[in-house]
Structure formats: structure tokens, C-alpha cells
PDB file of N, CA and C in Angstrom:
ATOM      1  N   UNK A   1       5.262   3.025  17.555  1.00  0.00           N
ATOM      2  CA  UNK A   1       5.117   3.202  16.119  1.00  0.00           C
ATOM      3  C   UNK A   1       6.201   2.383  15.429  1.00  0.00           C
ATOM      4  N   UNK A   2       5.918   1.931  14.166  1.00  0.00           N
ATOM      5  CA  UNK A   2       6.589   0.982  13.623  1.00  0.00           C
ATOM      6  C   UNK A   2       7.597   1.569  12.733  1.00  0.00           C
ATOM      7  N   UNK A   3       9.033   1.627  12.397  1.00  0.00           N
ATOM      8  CA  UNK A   3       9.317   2.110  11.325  1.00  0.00           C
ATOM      9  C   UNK A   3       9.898   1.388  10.265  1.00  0.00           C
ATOM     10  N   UNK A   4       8.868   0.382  10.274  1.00  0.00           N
ATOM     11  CA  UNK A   4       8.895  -0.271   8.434  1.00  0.00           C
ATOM     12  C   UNK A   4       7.772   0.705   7.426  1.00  0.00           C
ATOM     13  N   UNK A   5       8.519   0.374   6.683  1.00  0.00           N
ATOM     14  CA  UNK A   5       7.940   1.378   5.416  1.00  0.00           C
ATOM     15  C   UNK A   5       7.915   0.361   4.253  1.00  0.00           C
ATOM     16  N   UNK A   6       6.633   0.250   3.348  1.00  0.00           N
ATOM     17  CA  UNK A   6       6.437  -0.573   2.529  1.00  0.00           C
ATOM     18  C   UNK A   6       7.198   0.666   1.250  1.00  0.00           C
ATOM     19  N   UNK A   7       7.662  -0.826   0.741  1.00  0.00           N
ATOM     20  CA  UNK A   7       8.270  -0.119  -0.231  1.00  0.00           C
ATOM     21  C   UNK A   7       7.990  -1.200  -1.662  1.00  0.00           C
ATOM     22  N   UNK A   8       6.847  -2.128  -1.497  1.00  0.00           N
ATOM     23  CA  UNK A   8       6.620  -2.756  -2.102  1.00  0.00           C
ATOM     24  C   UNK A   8       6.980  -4.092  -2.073  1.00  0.00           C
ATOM     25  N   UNK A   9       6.670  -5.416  -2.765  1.00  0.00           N
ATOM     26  CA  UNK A   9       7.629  -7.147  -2.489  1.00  0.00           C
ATOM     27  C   UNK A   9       8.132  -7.340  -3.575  1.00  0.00           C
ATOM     28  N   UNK A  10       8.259  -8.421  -3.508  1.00  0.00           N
ATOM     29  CA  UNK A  10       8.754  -9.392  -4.785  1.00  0.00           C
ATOM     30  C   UNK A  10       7.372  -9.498  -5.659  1.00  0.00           C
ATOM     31  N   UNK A  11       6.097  -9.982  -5.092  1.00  0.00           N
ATOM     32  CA  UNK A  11       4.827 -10.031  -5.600  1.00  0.00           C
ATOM     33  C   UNK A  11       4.442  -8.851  -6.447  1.00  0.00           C
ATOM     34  N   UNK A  12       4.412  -7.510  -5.563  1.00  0.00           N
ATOM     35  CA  UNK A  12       3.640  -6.384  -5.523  1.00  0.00           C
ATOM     36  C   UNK A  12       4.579  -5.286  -5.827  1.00  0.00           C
ATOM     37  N   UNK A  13       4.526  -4.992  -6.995  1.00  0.00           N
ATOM     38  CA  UNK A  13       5.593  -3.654  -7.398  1.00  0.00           C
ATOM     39  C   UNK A  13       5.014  -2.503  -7.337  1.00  0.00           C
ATOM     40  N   UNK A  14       5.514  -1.900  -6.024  1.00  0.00           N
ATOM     41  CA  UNK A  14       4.436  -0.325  -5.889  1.00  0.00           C
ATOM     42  C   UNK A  14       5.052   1.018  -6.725  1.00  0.00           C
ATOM     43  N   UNK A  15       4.220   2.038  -7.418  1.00  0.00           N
ATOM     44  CA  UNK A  15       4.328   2.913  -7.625  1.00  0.00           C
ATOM     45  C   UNK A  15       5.019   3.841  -6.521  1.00  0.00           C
ATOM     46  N   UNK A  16       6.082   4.897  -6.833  1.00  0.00           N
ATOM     47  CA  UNK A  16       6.436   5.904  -5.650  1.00  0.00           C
ATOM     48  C   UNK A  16       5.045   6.660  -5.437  1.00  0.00           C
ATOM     49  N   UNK A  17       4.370   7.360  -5.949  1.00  0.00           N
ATOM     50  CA  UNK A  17       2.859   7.678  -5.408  1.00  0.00           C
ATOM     51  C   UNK A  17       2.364   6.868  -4.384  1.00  0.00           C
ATOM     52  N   UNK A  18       2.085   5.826  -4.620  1.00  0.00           N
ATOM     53  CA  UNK A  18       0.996   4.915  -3.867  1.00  0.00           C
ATOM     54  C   UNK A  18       1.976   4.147  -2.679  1.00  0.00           C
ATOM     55  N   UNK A  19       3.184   4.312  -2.841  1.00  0.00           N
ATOM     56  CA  UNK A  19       3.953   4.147  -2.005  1.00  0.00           C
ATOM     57  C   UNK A  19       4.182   4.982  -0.668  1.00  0.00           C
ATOM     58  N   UNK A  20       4.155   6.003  -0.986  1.00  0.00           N
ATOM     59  CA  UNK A  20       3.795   7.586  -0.253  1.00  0.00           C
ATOM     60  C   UNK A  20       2.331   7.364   0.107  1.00  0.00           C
ATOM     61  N   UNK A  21       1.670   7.247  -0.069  1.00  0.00           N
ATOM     62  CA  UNK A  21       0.483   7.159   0.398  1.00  0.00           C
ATOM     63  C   UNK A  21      -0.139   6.239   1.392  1.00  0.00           C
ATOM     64  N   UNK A  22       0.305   4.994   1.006  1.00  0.00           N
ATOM     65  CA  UNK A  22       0.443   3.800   1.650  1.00  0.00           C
ATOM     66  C   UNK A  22       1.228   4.034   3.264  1.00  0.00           C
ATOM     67  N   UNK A  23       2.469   4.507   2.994  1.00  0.00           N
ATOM     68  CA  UNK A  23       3.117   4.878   4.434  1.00  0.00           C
ATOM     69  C   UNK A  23       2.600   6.180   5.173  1.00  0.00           C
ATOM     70  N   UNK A  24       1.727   6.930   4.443  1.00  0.00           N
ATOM     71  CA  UNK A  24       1.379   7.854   4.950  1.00  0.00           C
ATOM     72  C   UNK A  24       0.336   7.682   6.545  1.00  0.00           C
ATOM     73  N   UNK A  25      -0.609   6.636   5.415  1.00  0.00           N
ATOM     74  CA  UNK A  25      -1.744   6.264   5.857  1.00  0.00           C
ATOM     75  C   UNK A  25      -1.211   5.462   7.382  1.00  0.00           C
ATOM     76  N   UNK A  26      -0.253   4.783   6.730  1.00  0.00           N
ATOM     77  CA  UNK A  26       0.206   3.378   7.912  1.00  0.00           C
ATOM     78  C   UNK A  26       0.582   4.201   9.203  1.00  0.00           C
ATOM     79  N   UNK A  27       1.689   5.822   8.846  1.00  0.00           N
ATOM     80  CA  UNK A  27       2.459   6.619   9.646  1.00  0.00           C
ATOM     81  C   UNK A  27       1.114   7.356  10.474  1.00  0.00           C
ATOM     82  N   UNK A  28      -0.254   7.788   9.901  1.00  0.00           N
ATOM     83  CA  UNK A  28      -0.968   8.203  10.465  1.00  0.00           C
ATOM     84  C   UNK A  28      -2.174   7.674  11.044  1.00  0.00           C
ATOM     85  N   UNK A  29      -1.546   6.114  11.267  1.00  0.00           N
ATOM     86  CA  UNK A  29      -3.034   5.390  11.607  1.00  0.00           C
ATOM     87  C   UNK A  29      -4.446   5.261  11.264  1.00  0.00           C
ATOM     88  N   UNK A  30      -4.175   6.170   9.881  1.00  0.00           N
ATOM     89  CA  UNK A  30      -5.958   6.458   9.406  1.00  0.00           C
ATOM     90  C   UNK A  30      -6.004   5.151   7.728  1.00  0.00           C
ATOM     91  N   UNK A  31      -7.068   5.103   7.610  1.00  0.00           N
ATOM     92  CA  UNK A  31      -7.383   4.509   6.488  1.00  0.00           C
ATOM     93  C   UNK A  31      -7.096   4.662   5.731  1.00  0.00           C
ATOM     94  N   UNK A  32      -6.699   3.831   3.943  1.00  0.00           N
ATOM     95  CA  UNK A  32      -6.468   4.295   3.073  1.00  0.00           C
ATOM     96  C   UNK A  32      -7.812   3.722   1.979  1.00  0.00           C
ATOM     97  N   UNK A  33      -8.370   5.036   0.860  1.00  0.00           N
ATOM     98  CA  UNK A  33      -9.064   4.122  -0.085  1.00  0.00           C
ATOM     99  C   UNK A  33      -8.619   3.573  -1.125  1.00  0.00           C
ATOM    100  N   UNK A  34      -8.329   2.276  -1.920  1.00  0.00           N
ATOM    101  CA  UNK A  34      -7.941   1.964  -2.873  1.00  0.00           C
ATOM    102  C   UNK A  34      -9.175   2.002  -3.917  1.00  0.00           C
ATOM    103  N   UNK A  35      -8.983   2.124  -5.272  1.00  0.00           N
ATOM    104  CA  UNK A  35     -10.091   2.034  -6.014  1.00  0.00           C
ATOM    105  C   UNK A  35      -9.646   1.777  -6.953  1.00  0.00           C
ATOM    106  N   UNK A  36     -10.234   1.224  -7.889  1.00  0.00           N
ATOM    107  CA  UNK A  36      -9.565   0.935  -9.327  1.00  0.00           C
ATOM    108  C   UNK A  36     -10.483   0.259 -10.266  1.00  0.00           C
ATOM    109  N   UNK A  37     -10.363  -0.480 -11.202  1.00  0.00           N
ATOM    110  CA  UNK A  37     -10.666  -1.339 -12.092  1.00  0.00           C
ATOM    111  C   UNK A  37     -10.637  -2.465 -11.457  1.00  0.00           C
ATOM    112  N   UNK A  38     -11.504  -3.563 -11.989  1.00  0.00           N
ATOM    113  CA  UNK A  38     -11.310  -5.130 -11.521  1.00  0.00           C
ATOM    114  C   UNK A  38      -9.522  -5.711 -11.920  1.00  0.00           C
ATOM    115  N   UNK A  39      -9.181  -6.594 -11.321  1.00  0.00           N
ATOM    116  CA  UNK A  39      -7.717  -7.233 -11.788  1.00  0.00           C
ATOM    117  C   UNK A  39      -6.777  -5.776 -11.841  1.00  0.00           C
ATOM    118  N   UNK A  40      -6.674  -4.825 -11.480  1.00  0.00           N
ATOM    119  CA  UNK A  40      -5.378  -3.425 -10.934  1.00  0.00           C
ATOM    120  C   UNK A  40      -4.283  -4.184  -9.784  1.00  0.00           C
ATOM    121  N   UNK A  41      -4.806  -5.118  -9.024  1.00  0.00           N
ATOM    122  CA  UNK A  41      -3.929  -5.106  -8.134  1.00  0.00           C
ATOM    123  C   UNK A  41      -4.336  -4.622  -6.239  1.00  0.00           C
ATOM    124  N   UNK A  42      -5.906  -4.388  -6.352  1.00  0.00           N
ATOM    125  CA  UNK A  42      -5.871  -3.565  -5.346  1.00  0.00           C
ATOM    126  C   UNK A  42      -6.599  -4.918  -3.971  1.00  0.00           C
ATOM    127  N   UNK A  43      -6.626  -5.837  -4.269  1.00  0.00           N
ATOM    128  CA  UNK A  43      -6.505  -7.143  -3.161  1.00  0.00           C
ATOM    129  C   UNK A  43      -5.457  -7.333  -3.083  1.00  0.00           C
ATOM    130  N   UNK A  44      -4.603  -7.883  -4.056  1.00  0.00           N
ATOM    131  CA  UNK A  44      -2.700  -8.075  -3.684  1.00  0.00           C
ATOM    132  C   UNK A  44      -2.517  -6.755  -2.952  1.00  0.00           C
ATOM    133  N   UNK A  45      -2.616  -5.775  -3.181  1.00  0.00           N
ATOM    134  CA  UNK A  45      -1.828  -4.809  -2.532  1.00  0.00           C
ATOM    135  C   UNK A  45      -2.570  -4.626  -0.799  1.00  0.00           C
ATOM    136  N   UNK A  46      -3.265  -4.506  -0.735  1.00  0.00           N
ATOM    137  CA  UNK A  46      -4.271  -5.136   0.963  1.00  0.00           C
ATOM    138  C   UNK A  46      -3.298  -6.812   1.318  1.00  0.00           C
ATOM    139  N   UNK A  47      -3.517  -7.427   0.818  1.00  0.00           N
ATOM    140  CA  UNK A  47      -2.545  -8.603   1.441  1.00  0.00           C
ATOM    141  C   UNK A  47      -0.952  -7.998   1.932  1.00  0.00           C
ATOM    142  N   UNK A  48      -0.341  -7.850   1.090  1.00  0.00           N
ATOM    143  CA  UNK A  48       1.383  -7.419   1.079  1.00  0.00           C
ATOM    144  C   UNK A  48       1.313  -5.933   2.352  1.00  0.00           C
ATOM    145  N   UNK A  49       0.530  -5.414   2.449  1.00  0.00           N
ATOM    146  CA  UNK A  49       0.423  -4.292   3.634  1.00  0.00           C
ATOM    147  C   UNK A  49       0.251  -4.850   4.825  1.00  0.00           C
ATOM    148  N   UNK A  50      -0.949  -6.162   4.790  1.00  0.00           N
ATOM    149  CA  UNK A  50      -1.389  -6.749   5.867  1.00  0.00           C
ATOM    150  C   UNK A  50       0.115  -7.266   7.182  1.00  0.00           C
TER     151      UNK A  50
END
């Protein structure tokens, strides 16, 4: 198991919510859903996790 924890980049400024969630997902090997509006951010944020 890895223990990097996204905490967001230079690019991609994460919310503490979605930040928590994000490592949750990563810490529990399961999927996460993003959803949003068009242009939110939710392809940049799939890249910067990748």
C-alpha cells in the first residue's frame, strides 16, 4: 500500500472534502464517482490522481 496522499498540485486545488474522499477511495482500493457540471474540474482532477 502506498502512503502518498493527494493533497492536491500546483494545477488542481482540492477541496478538504474531496480530498478525504479521494484518499479514501485510493486507501480502499474501491472507485470513486466524480460528477459535476461541464468545465468543474472533474477530468483535471482524474489526470493529477492518475
Amino acid at each position: 500500500m502506498s502512503d502518498q496522499r493527494f493533497s492536491g498540485t500546483d494545477r488542481y486545488v482540492a477541496t478538504e472534502d474531496l480530498t478525504t474522499a479521494v484518499n479514501a477511495a485510493v486507501t480502499l482500493g474501491r472507485p470513486i464517482l466524480i460528477k459535476g457540471e461541464p468545465g468543474t474540474g472533474k477530468t483535471q482532477l482524474a489526470e493529477e490522481i492518475a
